[in-house]
PDB file of N, CA and C in Angstrom:
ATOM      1  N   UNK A   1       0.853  -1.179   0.000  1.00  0.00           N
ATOM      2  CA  UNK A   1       0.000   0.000   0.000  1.00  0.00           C
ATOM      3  C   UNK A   1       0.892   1.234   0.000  1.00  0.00           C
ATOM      4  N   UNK A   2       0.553   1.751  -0.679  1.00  0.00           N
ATOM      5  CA  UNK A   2       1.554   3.519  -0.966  1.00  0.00           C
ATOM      6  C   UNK A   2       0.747   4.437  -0.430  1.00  0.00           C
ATOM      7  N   UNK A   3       1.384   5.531  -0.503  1.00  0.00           N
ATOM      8  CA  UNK A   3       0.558   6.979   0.586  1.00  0.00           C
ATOM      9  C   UNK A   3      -0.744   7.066  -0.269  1.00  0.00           C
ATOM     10  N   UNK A   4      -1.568   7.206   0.759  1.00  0.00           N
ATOM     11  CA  UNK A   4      -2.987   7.938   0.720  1.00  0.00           C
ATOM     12  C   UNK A   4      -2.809   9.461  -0.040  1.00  0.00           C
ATOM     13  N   UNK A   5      -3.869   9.704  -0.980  1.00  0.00           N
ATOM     14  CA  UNK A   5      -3.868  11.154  -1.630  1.00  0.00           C
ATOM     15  C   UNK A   5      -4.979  11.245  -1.600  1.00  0.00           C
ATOM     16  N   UNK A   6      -5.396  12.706  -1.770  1.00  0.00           N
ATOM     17  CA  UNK A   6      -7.082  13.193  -2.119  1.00  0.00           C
ATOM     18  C   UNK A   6      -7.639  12.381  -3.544  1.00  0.00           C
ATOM     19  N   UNK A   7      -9.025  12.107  -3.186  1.00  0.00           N
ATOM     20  CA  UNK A   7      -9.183  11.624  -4.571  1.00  0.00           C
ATOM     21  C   UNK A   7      -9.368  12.547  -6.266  1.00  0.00           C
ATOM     22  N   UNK A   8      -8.924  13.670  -5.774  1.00  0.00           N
ATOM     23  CA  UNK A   8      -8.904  14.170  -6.896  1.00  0.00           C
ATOM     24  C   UNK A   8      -7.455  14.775  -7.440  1.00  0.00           C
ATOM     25  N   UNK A   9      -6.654  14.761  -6.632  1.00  0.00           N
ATOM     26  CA  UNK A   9      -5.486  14.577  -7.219  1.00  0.00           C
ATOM     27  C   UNK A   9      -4.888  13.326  -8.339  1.00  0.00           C
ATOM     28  N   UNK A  10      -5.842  11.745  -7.329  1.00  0.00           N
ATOM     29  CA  UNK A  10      -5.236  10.572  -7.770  1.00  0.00           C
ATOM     30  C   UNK A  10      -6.155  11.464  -9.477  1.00  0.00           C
ATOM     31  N   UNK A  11      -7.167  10.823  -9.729  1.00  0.00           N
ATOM     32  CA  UNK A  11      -7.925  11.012 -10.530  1.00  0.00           C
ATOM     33  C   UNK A  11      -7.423  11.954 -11.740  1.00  0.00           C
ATOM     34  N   UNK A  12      -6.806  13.226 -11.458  1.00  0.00           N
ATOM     35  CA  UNK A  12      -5.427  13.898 -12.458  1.00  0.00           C
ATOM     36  C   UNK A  12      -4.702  13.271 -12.875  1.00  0.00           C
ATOM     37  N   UNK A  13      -3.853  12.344 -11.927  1.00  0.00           N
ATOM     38  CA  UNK A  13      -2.558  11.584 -12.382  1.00  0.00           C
ATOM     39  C   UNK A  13      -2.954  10.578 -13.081  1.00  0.00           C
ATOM     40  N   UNK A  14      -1.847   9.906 -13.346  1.00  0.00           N
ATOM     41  CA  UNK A  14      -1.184   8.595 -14.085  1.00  0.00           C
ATOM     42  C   UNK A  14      -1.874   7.728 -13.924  1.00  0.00           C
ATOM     43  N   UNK A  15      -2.482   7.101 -12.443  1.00  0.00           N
ATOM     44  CA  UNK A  15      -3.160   6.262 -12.443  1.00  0.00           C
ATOM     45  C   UNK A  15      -4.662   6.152 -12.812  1.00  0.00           C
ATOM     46  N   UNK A  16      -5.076   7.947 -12.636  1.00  0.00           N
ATOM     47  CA  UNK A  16      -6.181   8.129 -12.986  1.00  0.00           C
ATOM     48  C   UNK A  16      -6.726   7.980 -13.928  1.00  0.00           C
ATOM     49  N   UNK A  17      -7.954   9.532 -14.672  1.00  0.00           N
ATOM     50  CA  UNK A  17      -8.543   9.309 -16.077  1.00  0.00           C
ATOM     51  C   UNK A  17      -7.230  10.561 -16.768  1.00  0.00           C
ATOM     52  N   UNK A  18      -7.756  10.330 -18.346  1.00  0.00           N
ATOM     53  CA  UNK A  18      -7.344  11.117 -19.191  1.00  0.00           C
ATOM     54  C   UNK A  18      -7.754  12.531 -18.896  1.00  0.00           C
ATOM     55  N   UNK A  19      -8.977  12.472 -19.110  1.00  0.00           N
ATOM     56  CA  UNK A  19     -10.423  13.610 -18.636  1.00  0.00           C
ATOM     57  C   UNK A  19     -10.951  13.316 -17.639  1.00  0.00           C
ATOM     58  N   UNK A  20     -10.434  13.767 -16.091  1.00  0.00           N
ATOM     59  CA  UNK A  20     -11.125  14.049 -14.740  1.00  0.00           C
ATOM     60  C   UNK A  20     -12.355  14.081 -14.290  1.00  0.00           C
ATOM     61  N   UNK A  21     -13.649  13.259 -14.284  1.00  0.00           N
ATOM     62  CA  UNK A  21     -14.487  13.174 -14.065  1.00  0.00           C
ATOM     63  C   UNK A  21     -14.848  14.466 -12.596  1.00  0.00           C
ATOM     64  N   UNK A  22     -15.711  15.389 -12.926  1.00  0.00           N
ATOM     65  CA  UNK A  22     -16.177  16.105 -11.929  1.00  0.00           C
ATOM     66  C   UNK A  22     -16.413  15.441  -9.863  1.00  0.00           C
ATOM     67  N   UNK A  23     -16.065  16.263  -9.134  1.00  0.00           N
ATOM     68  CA  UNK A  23     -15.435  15.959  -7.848  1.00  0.00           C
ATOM     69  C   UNK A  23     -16.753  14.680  -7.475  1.00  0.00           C
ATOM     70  N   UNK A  24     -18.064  15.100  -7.541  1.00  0.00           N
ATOM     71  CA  UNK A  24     -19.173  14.349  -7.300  1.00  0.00           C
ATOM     72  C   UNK A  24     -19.439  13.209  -7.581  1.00  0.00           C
ATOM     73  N   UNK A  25     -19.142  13.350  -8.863  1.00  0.00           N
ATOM     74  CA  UNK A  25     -18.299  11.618  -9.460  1.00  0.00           C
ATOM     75  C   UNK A  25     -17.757  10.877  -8.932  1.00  0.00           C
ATOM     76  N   UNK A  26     -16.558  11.374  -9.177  1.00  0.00           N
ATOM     77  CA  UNK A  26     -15.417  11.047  -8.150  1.00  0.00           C
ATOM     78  C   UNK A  26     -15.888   9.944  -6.819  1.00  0.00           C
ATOM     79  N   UNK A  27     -16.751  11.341  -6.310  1.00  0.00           N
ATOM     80  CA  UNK A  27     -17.388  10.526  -4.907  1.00  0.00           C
ATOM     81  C   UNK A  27     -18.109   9.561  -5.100  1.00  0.00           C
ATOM     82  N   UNK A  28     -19.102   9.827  -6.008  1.00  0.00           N
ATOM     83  CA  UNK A  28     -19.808   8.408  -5.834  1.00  0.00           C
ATOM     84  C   UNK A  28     -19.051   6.829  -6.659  1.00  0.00           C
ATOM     85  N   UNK A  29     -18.155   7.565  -7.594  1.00  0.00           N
ATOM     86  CA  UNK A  29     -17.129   5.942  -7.911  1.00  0.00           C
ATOM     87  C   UNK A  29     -16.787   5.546  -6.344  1.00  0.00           C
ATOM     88  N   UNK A  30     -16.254   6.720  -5.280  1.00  0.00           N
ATOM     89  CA  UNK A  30     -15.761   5.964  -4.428  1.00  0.00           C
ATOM     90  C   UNK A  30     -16.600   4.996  -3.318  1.00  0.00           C
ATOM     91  N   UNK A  31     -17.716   6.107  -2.731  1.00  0.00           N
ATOM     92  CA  UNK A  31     -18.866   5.544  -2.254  1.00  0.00           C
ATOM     93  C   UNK A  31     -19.483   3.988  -2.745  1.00  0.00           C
ATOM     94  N   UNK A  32     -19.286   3.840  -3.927  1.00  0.00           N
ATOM     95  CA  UNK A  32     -19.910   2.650  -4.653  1.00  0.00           C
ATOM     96  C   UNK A  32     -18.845   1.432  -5.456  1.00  0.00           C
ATOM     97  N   UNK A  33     -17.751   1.718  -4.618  1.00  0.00           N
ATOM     98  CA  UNK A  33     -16.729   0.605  -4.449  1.00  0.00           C
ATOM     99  C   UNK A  33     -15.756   0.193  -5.951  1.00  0.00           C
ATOM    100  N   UNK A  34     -15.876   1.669  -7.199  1.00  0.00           N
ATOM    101  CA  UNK A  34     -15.731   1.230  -8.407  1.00  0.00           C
ATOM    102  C   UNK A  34     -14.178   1.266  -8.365  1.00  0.00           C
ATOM    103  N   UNK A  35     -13.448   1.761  -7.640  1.00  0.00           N
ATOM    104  CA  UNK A  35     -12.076   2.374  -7.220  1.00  0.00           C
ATOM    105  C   UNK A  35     -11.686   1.133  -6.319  1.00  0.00           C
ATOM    106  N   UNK A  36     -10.565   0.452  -7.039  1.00  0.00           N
ATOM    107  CA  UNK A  36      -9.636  -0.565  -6.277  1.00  0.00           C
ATOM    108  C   UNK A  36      -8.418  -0.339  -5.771  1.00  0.00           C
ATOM    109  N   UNK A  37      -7.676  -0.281  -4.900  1.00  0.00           N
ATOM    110  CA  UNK A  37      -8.379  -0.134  -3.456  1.00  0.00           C
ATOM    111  C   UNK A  37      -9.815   0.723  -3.376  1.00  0.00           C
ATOM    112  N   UNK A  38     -10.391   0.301  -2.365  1.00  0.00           N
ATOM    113  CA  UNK A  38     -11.338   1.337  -2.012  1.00  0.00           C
ATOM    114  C   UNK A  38     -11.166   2.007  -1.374  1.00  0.00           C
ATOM    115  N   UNK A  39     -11.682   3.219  -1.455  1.00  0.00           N
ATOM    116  CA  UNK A  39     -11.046   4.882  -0.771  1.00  0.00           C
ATOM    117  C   UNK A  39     -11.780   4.676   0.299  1.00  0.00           C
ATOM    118  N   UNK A  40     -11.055   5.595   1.138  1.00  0.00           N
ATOM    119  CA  UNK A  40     -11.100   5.615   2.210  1.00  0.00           C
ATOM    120  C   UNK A  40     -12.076   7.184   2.672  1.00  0.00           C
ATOM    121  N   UNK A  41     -12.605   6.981   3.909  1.00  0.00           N
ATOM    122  CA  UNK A  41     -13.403   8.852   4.027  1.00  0.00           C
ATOM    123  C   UNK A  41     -12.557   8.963   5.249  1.00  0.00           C
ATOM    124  N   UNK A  42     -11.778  10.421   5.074  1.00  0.00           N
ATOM    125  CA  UNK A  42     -11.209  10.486   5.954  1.00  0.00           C
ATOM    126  C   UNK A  42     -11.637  12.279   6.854  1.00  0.00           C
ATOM    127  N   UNK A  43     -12.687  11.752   7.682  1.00  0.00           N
ATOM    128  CA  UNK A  43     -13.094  13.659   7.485  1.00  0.00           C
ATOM    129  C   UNK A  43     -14.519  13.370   6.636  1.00  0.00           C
ATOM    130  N   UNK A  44     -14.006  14.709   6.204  1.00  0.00           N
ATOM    131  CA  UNK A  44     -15.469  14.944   4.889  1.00  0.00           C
ATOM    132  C   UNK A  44     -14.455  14.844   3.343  1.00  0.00           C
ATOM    133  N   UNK A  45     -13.593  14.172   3.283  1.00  0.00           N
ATOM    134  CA  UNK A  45     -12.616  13.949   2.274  1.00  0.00           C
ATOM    135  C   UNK A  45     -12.614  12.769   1.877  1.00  0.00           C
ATOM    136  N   UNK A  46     -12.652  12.247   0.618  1.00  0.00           N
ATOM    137  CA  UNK A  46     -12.370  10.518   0.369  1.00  0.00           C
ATOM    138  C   UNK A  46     -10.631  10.926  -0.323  1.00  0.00           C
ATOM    139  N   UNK A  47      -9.980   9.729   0.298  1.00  0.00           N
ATOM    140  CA  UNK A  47      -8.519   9.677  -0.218  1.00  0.00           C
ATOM    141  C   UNK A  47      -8.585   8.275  -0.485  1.00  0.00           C
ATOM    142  N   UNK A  48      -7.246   8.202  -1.685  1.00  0.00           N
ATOM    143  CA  UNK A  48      -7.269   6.404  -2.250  1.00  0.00           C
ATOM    144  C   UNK A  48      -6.121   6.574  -2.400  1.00  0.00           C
ATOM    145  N   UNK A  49      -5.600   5.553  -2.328  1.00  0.00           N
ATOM    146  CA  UNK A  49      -3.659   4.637  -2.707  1.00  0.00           C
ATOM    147  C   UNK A  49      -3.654   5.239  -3.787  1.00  0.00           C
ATOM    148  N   UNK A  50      -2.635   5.985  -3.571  1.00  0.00           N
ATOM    149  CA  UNK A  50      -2.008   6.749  -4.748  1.00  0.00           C
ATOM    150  C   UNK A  50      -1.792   5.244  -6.103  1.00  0.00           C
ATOM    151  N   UNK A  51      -1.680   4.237  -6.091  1.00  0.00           N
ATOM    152  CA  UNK A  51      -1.803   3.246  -7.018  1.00  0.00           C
ATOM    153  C   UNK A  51      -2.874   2.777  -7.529  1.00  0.00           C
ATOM    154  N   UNK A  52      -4.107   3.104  -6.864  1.00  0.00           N
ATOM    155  CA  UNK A  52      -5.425   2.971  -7.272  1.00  0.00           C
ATOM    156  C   UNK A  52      -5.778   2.906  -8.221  1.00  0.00           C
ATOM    157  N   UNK A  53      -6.981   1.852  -8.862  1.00  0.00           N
ATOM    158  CA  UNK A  53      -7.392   2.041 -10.760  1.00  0.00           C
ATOM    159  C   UNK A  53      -8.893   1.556 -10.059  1.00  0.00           C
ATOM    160  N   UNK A  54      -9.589   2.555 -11.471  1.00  0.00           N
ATOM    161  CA  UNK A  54     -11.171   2.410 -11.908  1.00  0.00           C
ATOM    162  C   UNK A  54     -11.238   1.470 -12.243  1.00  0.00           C
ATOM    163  N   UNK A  55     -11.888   0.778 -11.712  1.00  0.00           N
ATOM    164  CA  UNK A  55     -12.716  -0.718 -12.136  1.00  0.00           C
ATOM    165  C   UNK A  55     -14.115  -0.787 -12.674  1.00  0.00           C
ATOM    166  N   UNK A  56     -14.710  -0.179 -11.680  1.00  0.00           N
ATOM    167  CA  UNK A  56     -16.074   0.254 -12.575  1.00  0.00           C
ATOM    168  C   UNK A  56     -16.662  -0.516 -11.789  1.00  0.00           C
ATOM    169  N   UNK A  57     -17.846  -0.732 -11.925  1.00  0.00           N
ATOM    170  CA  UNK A  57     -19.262  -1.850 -11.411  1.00  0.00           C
ATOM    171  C   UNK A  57     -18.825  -2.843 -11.648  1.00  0.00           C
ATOM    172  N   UNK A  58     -18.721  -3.959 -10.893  1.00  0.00           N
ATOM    173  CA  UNK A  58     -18.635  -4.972 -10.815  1.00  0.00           C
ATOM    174  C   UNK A  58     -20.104  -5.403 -10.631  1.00  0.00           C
ATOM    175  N   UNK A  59     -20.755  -6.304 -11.553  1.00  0.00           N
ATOM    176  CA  UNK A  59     -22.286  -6.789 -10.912  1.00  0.00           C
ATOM    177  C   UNK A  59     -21.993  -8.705 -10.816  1.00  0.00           C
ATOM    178  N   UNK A  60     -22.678  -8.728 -10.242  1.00  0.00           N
ATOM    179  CA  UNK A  60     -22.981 -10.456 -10.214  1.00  0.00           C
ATOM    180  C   UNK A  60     -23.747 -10.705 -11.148  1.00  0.00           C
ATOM    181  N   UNK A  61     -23.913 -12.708 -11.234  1.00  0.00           N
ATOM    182  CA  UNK A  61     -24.043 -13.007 -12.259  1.00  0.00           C
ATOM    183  C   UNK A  61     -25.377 -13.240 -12.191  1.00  0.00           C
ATOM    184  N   UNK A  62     -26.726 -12.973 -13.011  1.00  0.00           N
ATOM    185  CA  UNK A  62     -27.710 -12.884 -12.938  1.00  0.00           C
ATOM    186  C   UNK A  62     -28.477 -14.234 -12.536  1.00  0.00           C
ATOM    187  N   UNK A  63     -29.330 -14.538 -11.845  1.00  0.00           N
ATOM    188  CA  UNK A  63     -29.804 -15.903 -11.039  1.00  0.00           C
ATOM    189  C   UNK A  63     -30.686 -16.899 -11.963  1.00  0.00           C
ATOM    190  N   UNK A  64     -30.302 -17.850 -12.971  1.00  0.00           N
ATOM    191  CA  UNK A  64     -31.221 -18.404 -13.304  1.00  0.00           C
ATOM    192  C   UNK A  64     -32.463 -19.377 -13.241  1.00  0.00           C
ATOM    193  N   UNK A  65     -31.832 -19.357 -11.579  1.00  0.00           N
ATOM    194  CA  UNK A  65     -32.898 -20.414 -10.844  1.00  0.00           C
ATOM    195  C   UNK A  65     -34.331 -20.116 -10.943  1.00  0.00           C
ATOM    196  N   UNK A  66     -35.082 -18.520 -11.040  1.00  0.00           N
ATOM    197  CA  UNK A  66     -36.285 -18.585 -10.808  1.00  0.00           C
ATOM    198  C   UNK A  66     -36.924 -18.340 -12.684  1.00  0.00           C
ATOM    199  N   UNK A  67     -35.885 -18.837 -13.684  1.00  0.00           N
ATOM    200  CA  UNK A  67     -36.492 -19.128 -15.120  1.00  0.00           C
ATOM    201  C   UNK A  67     -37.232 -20.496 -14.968  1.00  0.00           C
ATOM    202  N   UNK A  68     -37.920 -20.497 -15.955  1.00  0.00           N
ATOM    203  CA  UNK A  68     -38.011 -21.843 -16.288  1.00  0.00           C
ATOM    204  C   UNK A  68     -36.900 -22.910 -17.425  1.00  0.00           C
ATOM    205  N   UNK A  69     -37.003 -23.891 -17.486  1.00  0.00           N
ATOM    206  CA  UNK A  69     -35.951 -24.799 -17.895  1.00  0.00           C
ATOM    207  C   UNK A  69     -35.206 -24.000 -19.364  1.00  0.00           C
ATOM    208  N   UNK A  70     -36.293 -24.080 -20.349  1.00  0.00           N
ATOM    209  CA  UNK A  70     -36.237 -23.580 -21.545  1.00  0.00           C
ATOM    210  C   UNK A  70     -35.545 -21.974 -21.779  1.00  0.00           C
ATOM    211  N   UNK A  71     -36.382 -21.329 -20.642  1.00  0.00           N
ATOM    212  CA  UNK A  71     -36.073 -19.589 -20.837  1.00  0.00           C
ATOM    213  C   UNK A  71     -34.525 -19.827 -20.043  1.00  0.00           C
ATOM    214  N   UNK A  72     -34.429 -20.783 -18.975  1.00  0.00           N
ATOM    215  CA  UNK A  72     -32.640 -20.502 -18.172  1.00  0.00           C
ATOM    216  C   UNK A  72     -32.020 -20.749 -19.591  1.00  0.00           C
ATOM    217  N   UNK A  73     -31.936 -21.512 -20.363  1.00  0.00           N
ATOM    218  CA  UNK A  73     -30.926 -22.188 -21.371  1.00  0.00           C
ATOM    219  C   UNK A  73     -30.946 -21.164 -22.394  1.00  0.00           C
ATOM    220  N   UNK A  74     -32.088 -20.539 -22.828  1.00  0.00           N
ATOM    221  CA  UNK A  74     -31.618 -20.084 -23.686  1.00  0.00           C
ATOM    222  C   UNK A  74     -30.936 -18.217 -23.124  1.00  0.00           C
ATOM    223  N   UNK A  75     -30.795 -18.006 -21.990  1.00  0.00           N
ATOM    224  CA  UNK A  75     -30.351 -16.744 -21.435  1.00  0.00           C
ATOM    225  C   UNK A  75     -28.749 -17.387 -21.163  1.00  0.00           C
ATOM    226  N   UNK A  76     -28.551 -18.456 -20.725  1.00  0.00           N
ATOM    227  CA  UNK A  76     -27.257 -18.994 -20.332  1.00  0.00           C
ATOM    228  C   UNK A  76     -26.439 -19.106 -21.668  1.00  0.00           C
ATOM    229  N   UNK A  77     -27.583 -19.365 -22.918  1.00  0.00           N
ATOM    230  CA  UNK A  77     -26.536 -19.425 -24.021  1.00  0.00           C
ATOM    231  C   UNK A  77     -26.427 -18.133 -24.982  1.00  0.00           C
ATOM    232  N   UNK A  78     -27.325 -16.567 -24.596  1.00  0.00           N
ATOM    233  CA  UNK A  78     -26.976 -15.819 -24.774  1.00  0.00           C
ATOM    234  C   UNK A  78     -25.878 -15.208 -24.168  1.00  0.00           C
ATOM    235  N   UNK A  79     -25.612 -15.415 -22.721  1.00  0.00           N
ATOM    236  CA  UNK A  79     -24.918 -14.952 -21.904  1.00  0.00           C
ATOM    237  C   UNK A  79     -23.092 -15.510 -22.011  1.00  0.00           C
ATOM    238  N   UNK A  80     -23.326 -16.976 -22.702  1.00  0.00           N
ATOM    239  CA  UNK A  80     -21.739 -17.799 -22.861  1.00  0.00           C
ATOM    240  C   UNK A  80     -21.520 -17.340 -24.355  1.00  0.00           C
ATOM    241  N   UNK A  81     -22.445 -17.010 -25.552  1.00  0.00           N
ATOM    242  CA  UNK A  81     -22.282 -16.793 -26.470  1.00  0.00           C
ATOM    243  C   UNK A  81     -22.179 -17.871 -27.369  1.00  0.00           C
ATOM    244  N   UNK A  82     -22.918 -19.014 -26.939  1.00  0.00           N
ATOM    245  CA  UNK A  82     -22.801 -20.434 -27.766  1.00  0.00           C
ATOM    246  C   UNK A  82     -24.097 -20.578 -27.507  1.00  0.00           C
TER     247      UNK A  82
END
């Protein structure tokens, strides 16, 4: 783990974006866990590992248990692409 920075410094730099997503942003990537490490609130401030990268939403994998036989298979084989 490397030093803690404001998250809008990281977000300028190297590890960050090209184009700086506005501070509010920012917050809610961090609030909503899209930032690996996850930032930290320190105060009324979120700071992240200066090594930190956008990951984005991570979602889970959608439940096919409550399809029926026919509709699971054919969502499972949209979903594998076969």
């Amino acid at each position: 783990m490397s030093q803690l920075i404001p998250i809008i410094e990281w977000a300028s730099g190297p590890n960050g974006f090209k184009y700086p997503p506005k501070a509010a942003t920012l917050y809610k990537y961090a609030a909503t866990g899209q930032i690996y490490p996850i930032p930290k609130k320190q105060g009324k401030k979120w700071v992240v590992d200066a090594d930190a990268k956008f990951v984005g939403i991570i979602a889970s994998a959608p439940s096919l248990d409550r399809l029926s036989k026919p509709m699971g298979d054919l969502v499972k084989k949209a979903l594998t692409g076969g």
